[in-house]
Protein backbone atom coordinates (compact mmCIF):
# COMPACT_ATOMS: atom_id res chain seq x y z
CA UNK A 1 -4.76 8.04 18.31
CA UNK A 2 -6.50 7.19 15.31
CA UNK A 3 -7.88 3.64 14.49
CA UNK A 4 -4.57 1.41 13.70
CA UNK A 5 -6.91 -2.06 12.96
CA UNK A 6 -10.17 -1.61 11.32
CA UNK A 7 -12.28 -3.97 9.04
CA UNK A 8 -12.99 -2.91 5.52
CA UNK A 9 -15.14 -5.01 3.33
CA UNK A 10 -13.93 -8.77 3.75
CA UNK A 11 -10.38 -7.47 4.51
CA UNK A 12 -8.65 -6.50 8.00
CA UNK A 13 -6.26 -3.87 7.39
CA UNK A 14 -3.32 -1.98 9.15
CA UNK A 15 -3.23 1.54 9.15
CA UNK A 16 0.35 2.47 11.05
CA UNK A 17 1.79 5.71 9.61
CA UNK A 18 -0.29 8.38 8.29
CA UNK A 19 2.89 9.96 6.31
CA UNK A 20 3.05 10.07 2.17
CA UNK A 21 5.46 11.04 -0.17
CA UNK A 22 2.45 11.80 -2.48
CA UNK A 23 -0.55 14.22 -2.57
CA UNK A 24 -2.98 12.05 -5.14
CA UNK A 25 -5.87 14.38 -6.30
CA UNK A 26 -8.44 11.49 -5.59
CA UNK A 27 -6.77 10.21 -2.02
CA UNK A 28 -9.88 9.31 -0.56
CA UNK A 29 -7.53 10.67 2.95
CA UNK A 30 -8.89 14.09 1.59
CA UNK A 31 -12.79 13.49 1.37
CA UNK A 32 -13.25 11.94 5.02
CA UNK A 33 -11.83 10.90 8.30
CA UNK A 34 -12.54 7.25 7.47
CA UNK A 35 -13.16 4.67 5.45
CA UNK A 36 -14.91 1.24 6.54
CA UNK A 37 -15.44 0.18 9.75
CA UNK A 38 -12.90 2.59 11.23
CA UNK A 39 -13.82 5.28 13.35
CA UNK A 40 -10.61 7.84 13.10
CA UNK A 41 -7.37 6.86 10.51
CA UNK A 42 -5.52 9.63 11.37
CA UNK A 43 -2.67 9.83 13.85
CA UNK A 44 -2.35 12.78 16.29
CA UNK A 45 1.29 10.66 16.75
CA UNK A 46 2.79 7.73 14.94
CA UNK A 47 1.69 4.33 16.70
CA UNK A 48 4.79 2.43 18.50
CA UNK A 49 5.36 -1.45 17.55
CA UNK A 50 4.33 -2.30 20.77
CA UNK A 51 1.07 -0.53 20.17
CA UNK A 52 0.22 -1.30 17.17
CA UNK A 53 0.91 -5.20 18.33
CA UNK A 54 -1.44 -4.75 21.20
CA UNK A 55 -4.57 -3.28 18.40
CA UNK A 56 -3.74 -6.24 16.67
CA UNK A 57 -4.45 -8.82 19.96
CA UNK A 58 -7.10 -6.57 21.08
CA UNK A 59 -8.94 -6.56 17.65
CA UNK A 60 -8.57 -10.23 17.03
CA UNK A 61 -7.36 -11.42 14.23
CA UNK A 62 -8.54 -14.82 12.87
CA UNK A 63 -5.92 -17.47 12.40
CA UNK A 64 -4.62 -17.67 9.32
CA UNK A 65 -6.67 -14.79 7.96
CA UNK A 66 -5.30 -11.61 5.19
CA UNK A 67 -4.00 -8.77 6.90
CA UNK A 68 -3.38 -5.35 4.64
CA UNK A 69 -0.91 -3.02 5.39
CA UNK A 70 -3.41 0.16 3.80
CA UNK A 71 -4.33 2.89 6.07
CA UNK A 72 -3.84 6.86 5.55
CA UNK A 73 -0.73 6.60 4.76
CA UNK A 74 2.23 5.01 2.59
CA UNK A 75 3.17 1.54 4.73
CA UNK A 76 6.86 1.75 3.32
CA UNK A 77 7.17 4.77 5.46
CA UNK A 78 7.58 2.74 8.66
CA UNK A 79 9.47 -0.35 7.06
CA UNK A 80 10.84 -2.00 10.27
CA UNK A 81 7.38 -1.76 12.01
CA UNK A 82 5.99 -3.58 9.30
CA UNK A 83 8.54 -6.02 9.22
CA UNK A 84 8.10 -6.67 12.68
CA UNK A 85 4.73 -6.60 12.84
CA UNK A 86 4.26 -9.33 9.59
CA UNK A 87 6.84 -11.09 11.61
CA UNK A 88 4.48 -11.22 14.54
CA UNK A 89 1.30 -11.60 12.70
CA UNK A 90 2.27 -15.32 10.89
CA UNK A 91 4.50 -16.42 14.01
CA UNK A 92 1.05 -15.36 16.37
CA UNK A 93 -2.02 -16.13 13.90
CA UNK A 94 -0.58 -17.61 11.24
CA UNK A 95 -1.82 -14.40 8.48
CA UNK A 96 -0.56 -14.08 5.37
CA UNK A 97 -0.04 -10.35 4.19
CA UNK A 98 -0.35 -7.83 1.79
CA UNK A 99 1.08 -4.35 1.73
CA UNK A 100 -0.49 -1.45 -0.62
CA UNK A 101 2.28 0.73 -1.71
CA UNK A 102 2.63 3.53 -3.89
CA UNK A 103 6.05 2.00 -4.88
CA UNK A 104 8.44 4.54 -3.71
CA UNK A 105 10.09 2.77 -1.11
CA UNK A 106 13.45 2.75 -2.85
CA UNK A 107 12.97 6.16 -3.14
CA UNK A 108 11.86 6.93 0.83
CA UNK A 109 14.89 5.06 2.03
CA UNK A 110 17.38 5.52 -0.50
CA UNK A 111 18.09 2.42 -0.94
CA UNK A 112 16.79 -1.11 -2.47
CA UNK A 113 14.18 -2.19 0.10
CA UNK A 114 12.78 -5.06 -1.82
CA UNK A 115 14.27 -8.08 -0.66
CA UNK A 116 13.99 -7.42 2.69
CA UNK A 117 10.31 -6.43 2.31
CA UNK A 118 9.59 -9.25 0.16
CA UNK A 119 10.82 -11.85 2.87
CA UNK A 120 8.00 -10.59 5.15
CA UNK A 121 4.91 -10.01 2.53
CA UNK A 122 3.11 -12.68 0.61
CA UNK A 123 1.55 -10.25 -1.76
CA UNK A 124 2.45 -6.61 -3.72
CA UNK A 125 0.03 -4.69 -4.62
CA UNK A 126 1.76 -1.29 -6.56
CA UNK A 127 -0.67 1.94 -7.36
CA UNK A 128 0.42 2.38 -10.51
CA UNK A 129 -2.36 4.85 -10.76
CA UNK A 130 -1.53 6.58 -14.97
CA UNK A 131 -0.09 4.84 -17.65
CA UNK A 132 2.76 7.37 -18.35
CA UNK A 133 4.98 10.16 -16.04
CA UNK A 134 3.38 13.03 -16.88
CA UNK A 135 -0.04 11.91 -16.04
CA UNK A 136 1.31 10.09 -13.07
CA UNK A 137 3.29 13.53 -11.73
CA UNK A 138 0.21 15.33 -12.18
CA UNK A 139 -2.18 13.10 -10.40
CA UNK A 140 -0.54 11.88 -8.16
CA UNK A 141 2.04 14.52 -7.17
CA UNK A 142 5.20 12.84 -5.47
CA UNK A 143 7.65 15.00 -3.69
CA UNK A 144 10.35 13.14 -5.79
CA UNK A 145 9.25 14.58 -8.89
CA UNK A 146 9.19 12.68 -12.77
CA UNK A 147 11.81 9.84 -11.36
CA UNK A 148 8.88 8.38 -9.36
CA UNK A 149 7.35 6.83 -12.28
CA UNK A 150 9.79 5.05 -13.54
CA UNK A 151 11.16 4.24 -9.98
CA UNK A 152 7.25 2.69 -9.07
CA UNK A 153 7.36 0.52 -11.91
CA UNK A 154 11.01 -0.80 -11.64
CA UNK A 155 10.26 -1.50 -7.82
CA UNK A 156 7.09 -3.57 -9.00
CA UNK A 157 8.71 -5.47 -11.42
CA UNK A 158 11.96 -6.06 -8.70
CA UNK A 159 9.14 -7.36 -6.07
CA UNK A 160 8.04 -9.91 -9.01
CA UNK A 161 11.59 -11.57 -8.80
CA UNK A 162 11.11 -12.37 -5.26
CA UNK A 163 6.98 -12.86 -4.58
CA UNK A 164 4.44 -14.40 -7.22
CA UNK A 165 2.13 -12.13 -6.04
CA UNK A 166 2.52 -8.92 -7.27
CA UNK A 167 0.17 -6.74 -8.85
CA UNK A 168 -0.68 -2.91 -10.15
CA UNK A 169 -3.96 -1.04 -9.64
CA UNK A 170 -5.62 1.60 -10.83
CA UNK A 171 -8.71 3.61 -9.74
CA UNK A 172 -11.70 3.67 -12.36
CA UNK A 173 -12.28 7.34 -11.65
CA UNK A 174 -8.54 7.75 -14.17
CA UNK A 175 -11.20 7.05 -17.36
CA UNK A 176 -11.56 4.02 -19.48
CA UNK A 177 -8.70 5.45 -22.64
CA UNK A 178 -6.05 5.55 -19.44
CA UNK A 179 -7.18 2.21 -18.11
CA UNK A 180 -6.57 0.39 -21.19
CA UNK A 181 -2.92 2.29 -21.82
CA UNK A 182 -2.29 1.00 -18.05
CA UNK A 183 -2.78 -2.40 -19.02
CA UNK A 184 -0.82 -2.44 -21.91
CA UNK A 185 1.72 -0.91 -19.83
CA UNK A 186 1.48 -4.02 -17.00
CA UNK A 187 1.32 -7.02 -19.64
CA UNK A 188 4.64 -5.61 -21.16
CA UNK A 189 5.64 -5.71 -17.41
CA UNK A 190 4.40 -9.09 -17.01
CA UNK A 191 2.48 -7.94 -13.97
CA UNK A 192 -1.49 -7.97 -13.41
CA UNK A 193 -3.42 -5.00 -13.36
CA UNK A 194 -6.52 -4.45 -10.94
CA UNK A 195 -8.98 -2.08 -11.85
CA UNK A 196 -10.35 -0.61 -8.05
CA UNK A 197 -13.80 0.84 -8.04
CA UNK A 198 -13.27 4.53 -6.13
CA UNK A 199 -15.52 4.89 -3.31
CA UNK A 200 -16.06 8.68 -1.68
């Protein structure tokens, strides 16, 4: 089994599902086995709640610190792991937690996910990756087709009812002309944009 806990920068992050609806050209999944101070992110099978609880306690996490649900693979995927596990990472070290999503969780489930995730996250952070759908379908390549756009963004702005903290991103590599459109795009949203230096 791959690394499920692994540091990365000043962040401790949880990598528990290595499944995607999307193929994004510049997943950095596709340029090496791992990123940080993990050793392996990919599954040869999907870690159980009980083990990735036990990574967690064998890792040790300092109380109170961030915890990031961000691995090789979209978190939203396993839902009720990572529900259970944000449950047991406040009640057991008192974390507070983010989850990087591609924002197709609606779309995975098929059905509105938000306020149950946003009951057991203290932070959002959406790729919203291009400024419009046809950019967005051709970089990043969801299985769900030209709805995923507009299905990201309304699940972003849905989040922002619930959690203060919600944000986009966008990886420098997309070009300065498509980082400024994205911004435009996430004021009229009313959400903050993060530009992410990409790292190979």
């Amino acid at each position: 089994m791959g690394d499920i806990v692994y540091r990365y920068k000043e962040n401790i992050y949880l990598n528990i599902t290595n499944k995607c609806p999307c193929r994004c050209k510049f997943c950095i999944r596709g340029q090496k086995e791992a990123i940080g101070e993990a050793k392996e992110l990919w599954h040869e099978k999907e870690p159980t709640l009980e083990e990735i609880e036990e990574a967690i306690d064998v890792f040790g996490i300092p109380k109170g610190a961030g915890v990031v649900f961000c691995g090789y693979g979209e978190p939203l995927e396993r839902l009720d792991e990572l529900i259970a596990v944000s449950r047991y990472l406040k009640e057991t070290y008192g974390a507070s937690i983010r989850v990087n999503t591609n924002g197709l969780g609606n779309l995975i489930h098929g059905r509105d996910i938000v306020p149950e995730l946003c009951q057991a996250v203290d932070s959002v952070s959406v790729s919203l990756n291009m400024p419009d759908a046809k950019s967005y379908c051709e970089i990043v390549r969801p299985k769900y087709g030209e709805k995923s756009f507009d299905e990201m963004l309304k699940f972003a702005v849905e989040c922002r009812k619930y959690l203060e903290d919600v944000r986009f991103s966008v990886v420098d590599v997309i070009g300065v002309e498509q980082i400024k459109k994205s911004r435009i795009l996430a004021e009229k949203l009313g959400i903050p944009l993060r530009v992410r230096h990409y790292s190979q």
